[in-house]
Protein backbone atom coordinates (compact mmCIF):
# COMPACT_ATOMS: atom_id res chain seq x y z
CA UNK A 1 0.00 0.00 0.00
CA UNK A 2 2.59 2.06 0.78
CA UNK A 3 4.34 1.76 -2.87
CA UNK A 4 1.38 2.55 -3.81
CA UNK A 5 0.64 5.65 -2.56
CA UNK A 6 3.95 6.60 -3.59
CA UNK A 7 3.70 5.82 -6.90
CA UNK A 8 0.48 8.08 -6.80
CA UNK A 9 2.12 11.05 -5.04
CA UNK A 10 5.03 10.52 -8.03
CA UNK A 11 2.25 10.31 -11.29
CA UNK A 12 0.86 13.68 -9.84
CA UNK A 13 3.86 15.36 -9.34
CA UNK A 14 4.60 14.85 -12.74
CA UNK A 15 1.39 16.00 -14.11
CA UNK A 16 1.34 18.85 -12.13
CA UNK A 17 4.87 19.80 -13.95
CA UNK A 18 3.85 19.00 -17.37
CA UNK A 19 0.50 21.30 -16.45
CA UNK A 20 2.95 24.10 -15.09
CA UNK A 21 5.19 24.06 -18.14
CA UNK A 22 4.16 26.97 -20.56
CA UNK A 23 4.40 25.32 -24.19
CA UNK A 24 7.32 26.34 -26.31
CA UNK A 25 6.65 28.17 -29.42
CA UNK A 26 9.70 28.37 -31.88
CA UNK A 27 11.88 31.69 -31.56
CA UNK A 28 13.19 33.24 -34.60
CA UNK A 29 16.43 35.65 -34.39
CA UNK A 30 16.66 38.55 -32.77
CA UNK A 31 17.29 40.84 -35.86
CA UNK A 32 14.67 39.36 -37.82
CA UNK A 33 12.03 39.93 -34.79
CA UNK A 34 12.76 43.94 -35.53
CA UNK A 35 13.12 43.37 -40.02
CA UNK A 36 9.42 41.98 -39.06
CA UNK A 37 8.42 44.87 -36.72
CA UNK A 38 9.46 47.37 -39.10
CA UNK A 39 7.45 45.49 -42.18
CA UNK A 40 4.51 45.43 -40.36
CA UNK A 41 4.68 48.92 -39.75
CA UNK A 42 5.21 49.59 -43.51
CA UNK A 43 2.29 47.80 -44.69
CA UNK A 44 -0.01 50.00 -42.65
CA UNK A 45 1.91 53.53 -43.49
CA UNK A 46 0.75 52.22 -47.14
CA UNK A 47 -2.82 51.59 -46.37
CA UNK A 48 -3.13 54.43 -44.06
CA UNK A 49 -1.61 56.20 -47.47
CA UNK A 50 0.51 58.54 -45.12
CA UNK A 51 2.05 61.37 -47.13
CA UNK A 52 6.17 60.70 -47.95
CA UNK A 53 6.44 63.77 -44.74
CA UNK A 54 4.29 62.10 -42.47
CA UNK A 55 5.44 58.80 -43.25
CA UNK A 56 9.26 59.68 -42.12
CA UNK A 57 8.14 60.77 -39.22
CA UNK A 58 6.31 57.37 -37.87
CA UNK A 59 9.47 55.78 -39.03
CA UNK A 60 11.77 58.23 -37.39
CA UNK A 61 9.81 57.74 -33.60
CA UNK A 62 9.14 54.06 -33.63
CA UNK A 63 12.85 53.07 -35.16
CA UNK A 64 14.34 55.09 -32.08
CA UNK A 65 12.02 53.52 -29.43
CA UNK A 66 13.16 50.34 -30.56
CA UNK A 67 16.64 51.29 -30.80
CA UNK A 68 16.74 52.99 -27.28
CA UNK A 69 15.52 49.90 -25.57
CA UNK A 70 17.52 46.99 -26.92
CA UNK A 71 20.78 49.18 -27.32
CA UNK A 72 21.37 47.42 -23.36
CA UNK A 73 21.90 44.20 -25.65
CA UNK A 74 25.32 45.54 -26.36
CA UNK A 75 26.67 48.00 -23.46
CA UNK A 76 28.98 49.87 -26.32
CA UNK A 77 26.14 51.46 -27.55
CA UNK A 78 25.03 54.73 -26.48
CA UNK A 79 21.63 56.28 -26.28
CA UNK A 80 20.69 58.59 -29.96
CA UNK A 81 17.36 59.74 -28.47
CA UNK A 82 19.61 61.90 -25.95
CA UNK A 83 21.56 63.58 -28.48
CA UNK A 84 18.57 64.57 -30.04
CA UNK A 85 16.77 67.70 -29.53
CA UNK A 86 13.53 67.47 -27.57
CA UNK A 87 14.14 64.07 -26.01
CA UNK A 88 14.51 64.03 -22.21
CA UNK A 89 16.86 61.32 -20.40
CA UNK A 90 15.44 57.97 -21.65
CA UNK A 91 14.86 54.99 -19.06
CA UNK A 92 16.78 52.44 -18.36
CA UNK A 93 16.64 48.97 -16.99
CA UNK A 94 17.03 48.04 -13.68
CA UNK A 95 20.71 46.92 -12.75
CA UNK A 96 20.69 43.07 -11.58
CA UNK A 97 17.44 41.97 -13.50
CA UNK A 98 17.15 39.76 -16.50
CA UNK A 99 15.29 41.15 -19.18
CA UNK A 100 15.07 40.65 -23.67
CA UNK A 101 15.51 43.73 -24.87
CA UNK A 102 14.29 42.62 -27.99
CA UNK A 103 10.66 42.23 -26.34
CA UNK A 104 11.64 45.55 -25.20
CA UNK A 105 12.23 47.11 -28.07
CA UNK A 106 9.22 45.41 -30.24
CA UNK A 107 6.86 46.54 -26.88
CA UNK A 108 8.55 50.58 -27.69
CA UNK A 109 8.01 49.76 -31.25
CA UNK A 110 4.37 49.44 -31.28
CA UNK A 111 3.84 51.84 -28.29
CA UNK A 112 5.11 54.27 -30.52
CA UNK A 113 3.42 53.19 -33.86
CA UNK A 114 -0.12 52.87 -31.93
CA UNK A 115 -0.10 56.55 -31.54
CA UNK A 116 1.23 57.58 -34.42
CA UNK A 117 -0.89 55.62 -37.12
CA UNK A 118 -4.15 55.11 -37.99
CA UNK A 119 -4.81 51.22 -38.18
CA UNK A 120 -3.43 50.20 -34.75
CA UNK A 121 -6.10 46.78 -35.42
CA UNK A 122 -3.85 45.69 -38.24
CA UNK A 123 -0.36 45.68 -35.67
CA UNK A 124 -2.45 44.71 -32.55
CA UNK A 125 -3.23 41.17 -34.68
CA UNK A 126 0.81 40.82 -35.84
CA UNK A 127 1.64 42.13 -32.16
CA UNK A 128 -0.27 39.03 -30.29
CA UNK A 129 1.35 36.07 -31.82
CA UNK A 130 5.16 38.48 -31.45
CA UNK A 131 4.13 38.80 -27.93
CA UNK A 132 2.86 35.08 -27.49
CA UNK A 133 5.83 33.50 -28.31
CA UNK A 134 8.26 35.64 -26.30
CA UNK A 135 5.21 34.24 -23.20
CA UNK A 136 6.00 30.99 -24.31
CA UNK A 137 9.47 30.70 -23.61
CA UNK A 138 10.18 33.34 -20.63
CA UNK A 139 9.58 32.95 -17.76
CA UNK A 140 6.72 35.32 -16.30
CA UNK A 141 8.60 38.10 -14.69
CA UNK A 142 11.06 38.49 -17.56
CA UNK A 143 8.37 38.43 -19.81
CA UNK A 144 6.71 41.40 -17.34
CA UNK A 145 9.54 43.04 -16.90
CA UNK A 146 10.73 43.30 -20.45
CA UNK A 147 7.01 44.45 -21.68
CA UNK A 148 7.05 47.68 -18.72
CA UNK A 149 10.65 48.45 -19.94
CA UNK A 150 9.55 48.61 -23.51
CA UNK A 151 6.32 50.73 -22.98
CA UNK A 152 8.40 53.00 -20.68
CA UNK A 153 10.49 54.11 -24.02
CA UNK A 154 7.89 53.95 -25.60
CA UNK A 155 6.24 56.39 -23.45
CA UNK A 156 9.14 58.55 -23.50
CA UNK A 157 9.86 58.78 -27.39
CA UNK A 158 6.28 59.70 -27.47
CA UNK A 159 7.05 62.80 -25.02
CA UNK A 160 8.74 64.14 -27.78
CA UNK A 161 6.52 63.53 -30.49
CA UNK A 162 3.90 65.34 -29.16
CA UNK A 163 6.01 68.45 -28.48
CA UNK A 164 7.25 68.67 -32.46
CA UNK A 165 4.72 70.66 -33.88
CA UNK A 166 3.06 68.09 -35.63
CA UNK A 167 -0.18 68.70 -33.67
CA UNK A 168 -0.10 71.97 -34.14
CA UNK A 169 -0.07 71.85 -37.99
CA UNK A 170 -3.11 69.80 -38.77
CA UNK A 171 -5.43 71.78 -38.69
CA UNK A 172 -3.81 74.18 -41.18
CA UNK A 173 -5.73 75.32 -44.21
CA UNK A 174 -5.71 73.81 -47.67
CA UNK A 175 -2.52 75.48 -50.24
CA UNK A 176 -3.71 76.10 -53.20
CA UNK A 177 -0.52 78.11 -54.49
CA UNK A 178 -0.28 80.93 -56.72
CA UNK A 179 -1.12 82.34 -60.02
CA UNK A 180 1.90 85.03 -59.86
CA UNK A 181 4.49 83.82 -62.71
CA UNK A 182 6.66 81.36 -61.72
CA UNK A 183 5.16 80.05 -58.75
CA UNK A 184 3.66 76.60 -58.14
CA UNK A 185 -0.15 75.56 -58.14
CA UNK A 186 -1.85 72.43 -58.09
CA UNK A 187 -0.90 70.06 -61.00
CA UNK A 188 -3.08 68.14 -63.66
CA UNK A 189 -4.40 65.43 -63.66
CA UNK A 190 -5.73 66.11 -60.39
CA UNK A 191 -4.80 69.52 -59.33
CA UNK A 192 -4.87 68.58 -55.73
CA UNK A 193 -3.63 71.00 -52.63
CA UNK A 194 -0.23 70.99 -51.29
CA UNK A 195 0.78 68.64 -48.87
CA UNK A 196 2.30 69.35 -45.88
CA UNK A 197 3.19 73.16 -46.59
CA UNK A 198 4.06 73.19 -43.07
CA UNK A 199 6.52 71.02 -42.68
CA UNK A 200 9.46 73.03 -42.85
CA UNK A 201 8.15 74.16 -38.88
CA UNK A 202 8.69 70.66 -37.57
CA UNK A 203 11.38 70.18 -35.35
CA UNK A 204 14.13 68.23 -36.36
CA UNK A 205 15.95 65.35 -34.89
CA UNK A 206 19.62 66.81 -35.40
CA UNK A 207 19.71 69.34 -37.62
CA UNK A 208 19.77 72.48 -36.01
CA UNK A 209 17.37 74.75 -38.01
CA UNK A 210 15.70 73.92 -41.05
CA UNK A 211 17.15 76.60 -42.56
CA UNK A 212 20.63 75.08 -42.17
CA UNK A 213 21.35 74.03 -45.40
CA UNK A 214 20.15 76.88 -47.57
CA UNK A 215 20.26 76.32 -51.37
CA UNK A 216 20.90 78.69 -54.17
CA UNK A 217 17.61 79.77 -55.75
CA UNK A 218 16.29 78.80 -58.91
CA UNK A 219 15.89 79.81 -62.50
CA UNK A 220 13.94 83.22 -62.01
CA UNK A 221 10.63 83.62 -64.26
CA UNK A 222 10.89 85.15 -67.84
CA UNK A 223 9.06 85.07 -70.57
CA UNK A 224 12.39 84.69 -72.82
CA UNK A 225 12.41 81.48 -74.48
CA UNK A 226 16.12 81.62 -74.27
CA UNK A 227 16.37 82.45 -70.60
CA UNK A 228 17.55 79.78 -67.92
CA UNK A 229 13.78 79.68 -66.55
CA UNK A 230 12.24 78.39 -69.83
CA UNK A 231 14.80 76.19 -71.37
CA UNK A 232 15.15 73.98 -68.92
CA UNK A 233 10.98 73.44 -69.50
CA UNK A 234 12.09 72.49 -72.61
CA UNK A 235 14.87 70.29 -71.97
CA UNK A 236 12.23 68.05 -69.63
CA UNK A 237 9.86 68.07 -72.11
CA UNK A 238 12.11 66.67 -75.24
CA UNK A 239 13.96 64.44 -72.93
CA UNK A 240 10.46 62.61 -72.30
CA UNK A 241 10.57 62.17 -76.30
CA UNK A 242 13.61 60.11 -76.41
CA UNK A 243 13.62 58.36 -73.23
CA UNK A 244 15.55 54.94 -73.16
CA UNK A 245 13.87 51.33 -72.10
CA UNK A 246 16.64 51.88 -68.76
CA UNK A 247 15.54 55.13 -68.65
CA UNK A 248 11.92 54.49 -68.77
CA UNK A 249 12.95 51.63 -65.98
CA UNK A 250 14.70 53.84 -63.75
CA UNK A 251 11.83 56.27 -63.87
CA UNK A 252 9.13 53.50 -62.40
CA UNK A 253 11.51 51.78 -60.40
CA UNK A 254 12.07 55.14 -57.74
CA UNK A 255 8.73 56.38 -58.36
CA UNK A 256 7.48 55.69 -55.00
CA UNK A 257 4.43 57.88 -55.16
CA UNK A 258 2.46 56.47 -52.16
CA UNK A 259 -1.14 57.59 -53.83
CA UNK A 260 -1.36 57.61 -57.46
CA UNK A 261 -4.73 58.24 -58.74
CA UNK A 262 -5.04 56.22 -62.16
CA UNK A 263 -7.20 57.36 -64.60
CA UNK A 264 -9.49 54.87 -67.18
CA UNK A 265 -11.86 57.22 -68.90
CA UNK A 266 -14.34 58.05 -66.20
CA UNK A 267 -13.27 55.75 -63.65
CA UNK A 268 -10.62 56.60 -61.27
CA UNK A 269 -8.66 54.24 -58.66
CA UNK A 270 -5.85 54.66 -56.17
CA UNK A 271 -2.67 52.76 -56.49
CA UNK A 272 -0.94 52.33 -52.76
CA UNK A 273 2.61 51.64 -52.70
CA UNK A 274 5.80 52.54 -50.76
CA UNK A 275 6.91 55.83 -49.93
CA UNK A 276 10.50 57.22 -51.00
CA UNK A 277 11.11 56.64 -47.75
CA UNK A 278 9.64 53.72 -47.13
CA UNK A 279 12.46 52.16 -49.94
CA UNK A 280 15.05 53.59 -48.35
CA UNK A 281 14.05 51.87 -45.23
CA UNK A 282 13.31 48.56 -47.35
CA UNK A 283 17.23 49.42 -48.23
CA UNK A 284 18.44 49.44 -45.01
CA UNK A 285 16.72 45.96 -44.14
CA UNK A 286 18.50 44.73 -47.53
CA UNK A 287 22.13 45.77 -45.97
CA UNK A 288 21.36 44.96 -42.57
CA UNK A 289 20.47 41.26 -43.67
CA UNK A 290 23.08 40.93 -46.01
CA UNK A 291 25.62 41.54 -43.75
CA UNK A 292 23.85 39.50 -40.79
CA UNK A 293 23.64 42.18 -38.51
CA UNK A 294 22.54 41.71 -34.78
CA UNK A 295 19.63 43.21 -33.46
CA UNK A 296 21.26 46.12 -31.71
CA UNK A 297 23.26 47.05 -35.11
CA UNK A 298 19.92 46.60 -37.05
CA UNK A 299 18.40 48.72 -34.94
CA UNK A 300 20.44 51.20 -34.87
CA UNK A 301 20.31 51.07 -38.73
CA UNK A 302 16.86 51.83 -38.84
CA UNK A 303 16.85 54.62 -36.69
CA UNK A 304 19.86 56.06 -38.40
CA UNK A 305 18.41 55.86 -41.73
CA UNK A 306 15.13 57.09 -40.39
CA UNK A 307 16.73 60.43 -38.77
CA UNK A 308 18.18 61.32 -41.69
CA UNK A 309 14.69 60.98 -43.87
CA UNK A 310 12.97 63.12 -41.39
CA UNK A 311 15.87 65.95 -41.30
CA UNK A 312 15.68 65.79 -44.58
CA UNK A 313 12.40 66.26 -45.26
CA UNK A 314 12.12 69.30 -43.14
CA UNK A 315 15.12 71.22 -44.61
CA UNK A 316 13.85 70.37 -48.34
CA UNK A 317 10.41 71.35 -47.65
CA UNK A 318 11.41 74.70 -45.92
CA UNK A 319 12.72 75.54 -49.13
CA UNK A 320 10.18 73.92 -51.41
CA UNK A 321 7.61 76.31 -49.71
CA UNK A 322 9.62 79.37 -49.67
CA UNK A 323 10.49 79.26 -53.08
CA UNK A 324 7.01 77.86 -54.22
CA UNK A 325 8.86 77.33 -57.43
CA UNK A 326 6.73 76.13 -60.33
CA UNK A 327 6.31 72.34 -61.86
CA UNK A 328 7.46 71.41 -65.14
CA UNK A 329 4.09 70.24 -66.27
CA UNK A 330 2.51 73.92 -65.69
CA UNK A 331 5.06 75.53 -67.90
CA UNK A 332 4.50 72.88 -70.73
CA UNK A 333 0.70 72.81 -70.49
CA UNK A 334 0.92 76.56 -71.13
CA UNK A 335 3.84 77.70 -72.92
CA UNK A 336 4.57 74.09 -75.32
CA UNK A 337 2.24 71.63 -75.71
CA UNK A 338 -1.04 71.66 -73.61
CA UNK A 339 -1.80 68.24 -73.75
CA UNK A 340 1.70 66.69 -72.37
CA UNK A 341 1.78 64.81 -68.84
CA UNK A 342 4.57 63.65 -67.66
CA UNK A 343 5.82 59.77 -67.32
CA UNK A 344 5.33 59.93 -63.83
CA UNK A 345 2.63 61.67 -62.38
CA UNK A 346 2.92 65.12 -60.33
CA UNK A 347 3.23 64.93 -56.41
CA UNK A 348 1.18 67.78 -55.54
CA UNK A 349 3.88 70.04 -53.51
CA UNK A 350 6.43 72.60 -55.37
CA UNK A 351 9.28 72.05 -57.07
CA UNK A 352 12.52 72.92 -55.57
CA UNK A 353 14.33 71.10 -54.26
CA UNK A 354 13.69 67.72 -55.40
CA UNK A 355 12.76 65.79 -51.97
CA UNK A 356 13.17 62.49 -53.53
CA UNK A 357 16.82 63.70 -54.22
CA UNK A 358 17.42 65.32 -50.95
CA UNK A 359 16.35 61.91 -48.80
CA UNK A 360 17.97 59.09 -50.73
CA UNK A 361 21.40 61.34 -50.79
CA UNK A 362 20.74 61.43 -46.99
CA UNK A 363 19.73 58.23 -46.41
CA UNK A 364 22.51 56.80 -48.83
CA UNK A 365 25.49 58.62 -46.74
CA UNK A 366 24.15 57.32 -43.50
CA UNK A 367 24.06 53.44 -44.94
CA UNK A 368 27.64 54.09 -46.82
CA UNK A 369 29.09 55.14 -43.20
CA UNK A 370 27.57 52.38 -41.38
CA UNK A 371 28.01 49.77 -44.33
CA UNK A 372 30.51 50.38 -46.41
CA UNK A 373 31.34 52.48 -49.58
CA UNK A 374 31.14 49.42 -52.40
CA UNK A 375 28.40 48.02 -50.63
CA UNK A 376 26.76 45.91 -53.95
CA UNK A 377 23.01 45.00 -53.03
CA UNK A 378 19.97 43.64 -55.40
CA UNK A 379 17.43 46.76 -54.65
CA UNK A 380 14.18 44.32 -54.20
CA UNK A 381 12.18 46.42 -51.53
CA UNK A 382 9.83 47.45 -54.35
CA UNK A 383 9.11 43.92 -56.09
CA UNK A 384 6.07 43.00 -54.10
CA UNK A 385 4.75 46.29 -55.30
CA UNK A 386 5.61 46.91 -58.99
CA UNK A 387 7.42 43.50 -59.77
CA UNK A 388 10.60 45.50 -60.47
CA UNK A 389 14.04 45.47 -59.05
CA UNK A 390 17.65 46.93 -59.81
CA UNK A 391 21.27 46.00 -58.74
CA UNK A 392 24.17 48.86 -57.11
CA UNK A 393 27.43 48.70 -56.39
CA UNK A 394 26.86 51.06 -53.71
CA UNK A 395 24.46 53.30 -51.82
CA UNK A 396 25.44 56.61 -53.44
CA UNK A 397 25.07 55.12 -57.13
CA UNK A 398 21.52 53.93 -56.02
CA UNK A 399 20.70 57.44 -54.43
CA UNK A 400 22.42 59.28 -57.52
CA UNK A 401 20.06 57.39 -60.04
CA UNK A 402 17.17 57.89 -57.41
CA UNK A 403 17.70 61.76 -58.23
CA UNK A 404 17.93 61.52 -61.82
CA UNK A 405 14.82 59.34 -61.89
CA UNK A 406 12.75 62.28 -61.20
CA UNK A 407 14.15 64.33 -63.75
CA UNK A 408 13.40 60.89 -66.55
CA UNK A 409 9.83 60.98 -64.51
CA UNK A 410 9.30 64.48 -66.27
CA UNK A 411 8.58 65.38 -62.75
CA UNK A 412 11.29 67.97 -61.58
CA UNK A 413 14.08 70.00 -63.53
CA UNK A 414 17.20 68.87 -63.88
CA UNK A 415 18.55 71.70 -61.55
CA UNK A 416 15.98 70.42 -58.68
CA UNK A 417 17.39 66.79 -58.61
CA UNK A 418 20.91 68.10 -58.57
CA UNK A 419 20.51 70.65 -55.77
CA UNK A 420 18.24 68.57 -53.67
CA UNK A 421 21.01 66.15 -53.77
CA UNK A 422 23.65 68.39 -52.59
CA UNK A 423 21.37 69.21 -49.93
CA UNK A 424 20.95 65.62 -48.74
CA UNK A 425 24.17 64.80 -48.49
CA UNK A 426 25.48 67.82 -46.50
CA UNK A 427 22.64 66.67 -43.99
CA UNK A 428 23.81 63.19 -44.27
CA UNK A 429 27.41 64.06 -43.42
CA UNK A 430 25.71 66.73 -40.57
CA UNK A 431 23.80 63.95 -39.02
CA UNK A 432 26.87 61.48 -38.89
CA UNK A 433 29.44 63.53 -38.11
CA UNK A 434 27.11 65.22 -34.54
CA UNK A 435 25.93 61.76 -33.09
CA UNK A 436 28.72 60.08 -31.21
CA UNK A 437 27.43 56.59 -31.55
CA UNK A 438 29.70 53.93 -29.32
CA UNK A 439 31.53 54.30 -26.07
């Protein structure tokens, strides 16, 4: 009897554990935990159809509130968010206590990205099977502990974010432009408002001013047809005549308008696709996965890449709407041939700079100093969306044909694509050269 009872006492001490033990779920790297973060997060800046502007800034808070929480990962690492302006000290974790910071981090991710986007259903769905499996297989007060730490960055980045004058600007008025000579005003085929005219009042992650990085101005107006001002309307309307297949390529390939209205007769429907960017970001996953980089490295990638879109946007779009320079479709509609459209159709914002130019050229010198300078990469971040994709030899080549894809695009002047490049790259260098990144 006694055996018995022992044998008993042993069977239910045994089901008792196997009832105690929390199932595993399979883990998948750390790195690839915050590639998936960040895709997930694309996906809904696309079907929110967040303006290119808008869009840099959800990447530019949610990339640091990752960043700033699994940085403790690797202890060389030091904190961006306070070398930034705006940003108060950022938490840390509590000495002695285990944690996985890359809980953390996903946990600051989506803190952020709740607030800052529109479809927080769509994340919430990808979040609960992230956050499942990290239950799975920690143990409870890790798991606790490493979802407070997360939403207390979170938190914190979001401090910021509602203190950059982003608020403040939406309830602006439409702009509709000007019909003065020169000066920009909505563009067929849709002749919508500006977007974003404000933008050039945001505050910026590390860029001073956004009037930093002045540019000369553009072409004045005249009505010469030999002047500066018109022949370079002419030169972007008979280089759309002869455009190569490459050419034709390279225009659709860095198109990356996020809301292009197509037009079939009397129908109209809305193509959604990547931002510009959203491709530089799809870019940065490309080199961080082709050179297996850790989570903390990835990280720090993405939020790298990410402050440099967002400076960048600011400072181009302080000059766009000071300059309110005019498109090249206006000038051809009126002053050459009134039926043209370009390849490409119109973002509705002015002209100069090119902001397509002025973020890759950012974007590119940020990836060149963390990556390399002959960093060769297959460009596939826009394949799901337009089945295309093109192969560099380096970041700067990629950014450089990014620039001259606008002018192909019969979009911008050749002297917008140039100087919004120079512009980019002096805030590239800017950006780089102020953060002090390792101990």
């Amino acid at each position: 009897m006694r055996y018995l009872k022992l044998a008993a006492m042993a069977v239910f001490c045994l089901l008792l554990f196997k009832c105690s033990t929390k199932p595993k779920i399979k883990m998948i790297a750390d790195a690839d935990v915050l590639h998936q973060n960040v895709d997930a997060l694309t996906q809904v800046i696309i079907y929110d159809a967040f303006s290119p502007p808008v869009a840099s800034r959800i990447y530019g808070y949610t990339s640091l509130a990752a960043y700033e929480a699994v940085r403790f990962q690797d202890k060389q690492y030091n904190s961006i968010a306070g070398q930034l302006h705006g940003f108060k000290t950022m938490p840390e974790p509590q000495k002695g206590k285990q944690y996985n910071f890359t809980l953390a981090a996903t946990k600051a991710f989506f803190t952020v990205a709740h607030k800052v986007t529109f479809s927080v259903d769509t994340l919430k769905k990808y979040e609960a099977k992230i956050f499942n499996t990290y239950q799975a297989n920690l143990d409870d007060s890790t798991f606790a502990r490493s979802m407070a730490f997360g939403e207390q960055v979170g938190k914190a980045v979001l401090a910021r974010a509602g203190a950059d004058n982003y608020a403040k600007t939406r309830g602006k008025p439409r702009f509709l432009g000007s019909n003065d000579n020169g000066k920009w005003r909505p563009t067929a085929p849709d002749y919508l408002d500006g977007v974003e005219f404000c933008w050039g009042t945001q505050q910026t992650f590390v860029v001073k001013s956004s009037t930093d990085f002045p540019l000369p101005p553009p072409p004045p107006y005249s009505d010469d047809k030999n002047s500066e001002y018109f022949k370079q309307a002419v030169d972007v309307y008979e280089q759309s005549k002869k455009l190569t297949p490459e050419q034709l390529e390279i225009a659709k390939f860095w198109d990356d308008n996020p809301f292009v209205i197509q037009h079939n007769g009397h129908t109209m429907f809305v193509n959604k696709k990547i931002t510009p960017g959203g491709h530089w970001i799809g870019i940065t996953a490309i080199a961080c996965k082709q050179t297996k980089a850790d989570a903390v490295k990835t990280a720090q990638a993405y939020a790298l890449t990410s402050i440099a879109l967002y400076d960048a946007f600011i400072c181009g779009w302080q000059v766009k709407y000071t300059t309110e320079y005019i498109r090249p479709v206006t000038i051809i509609n009126e002053h050459i041939d009134d039926k043209w459209l370009p390849l490409l159709q119109t973002p509705p914002f002015p002209e100069y700079p090119s902001g397509h130019s002025d973020i890759s050229a950012a974007s590119a010198v940020i990836l060149t100093h963390l990556f390399g300078d002959n960093f060769e990469y297959q460009d596939t971040s826009d394949l799901r969306y337009i089945g295309l994709q093109r192969h560099f030899k380096s970041f700067m080549q990629a950014s450089d044909e990014t620039s001259i894809s606008r002018y192909y695009g019969g979009i911008h002047f050749k002297n917008s694509v140039d100087q919004g490049a120079v512009q980019g790259r002096q805030i590239g260098e800017f950006i780089w050269n102020t953060l002090k990144l390792k101990n």
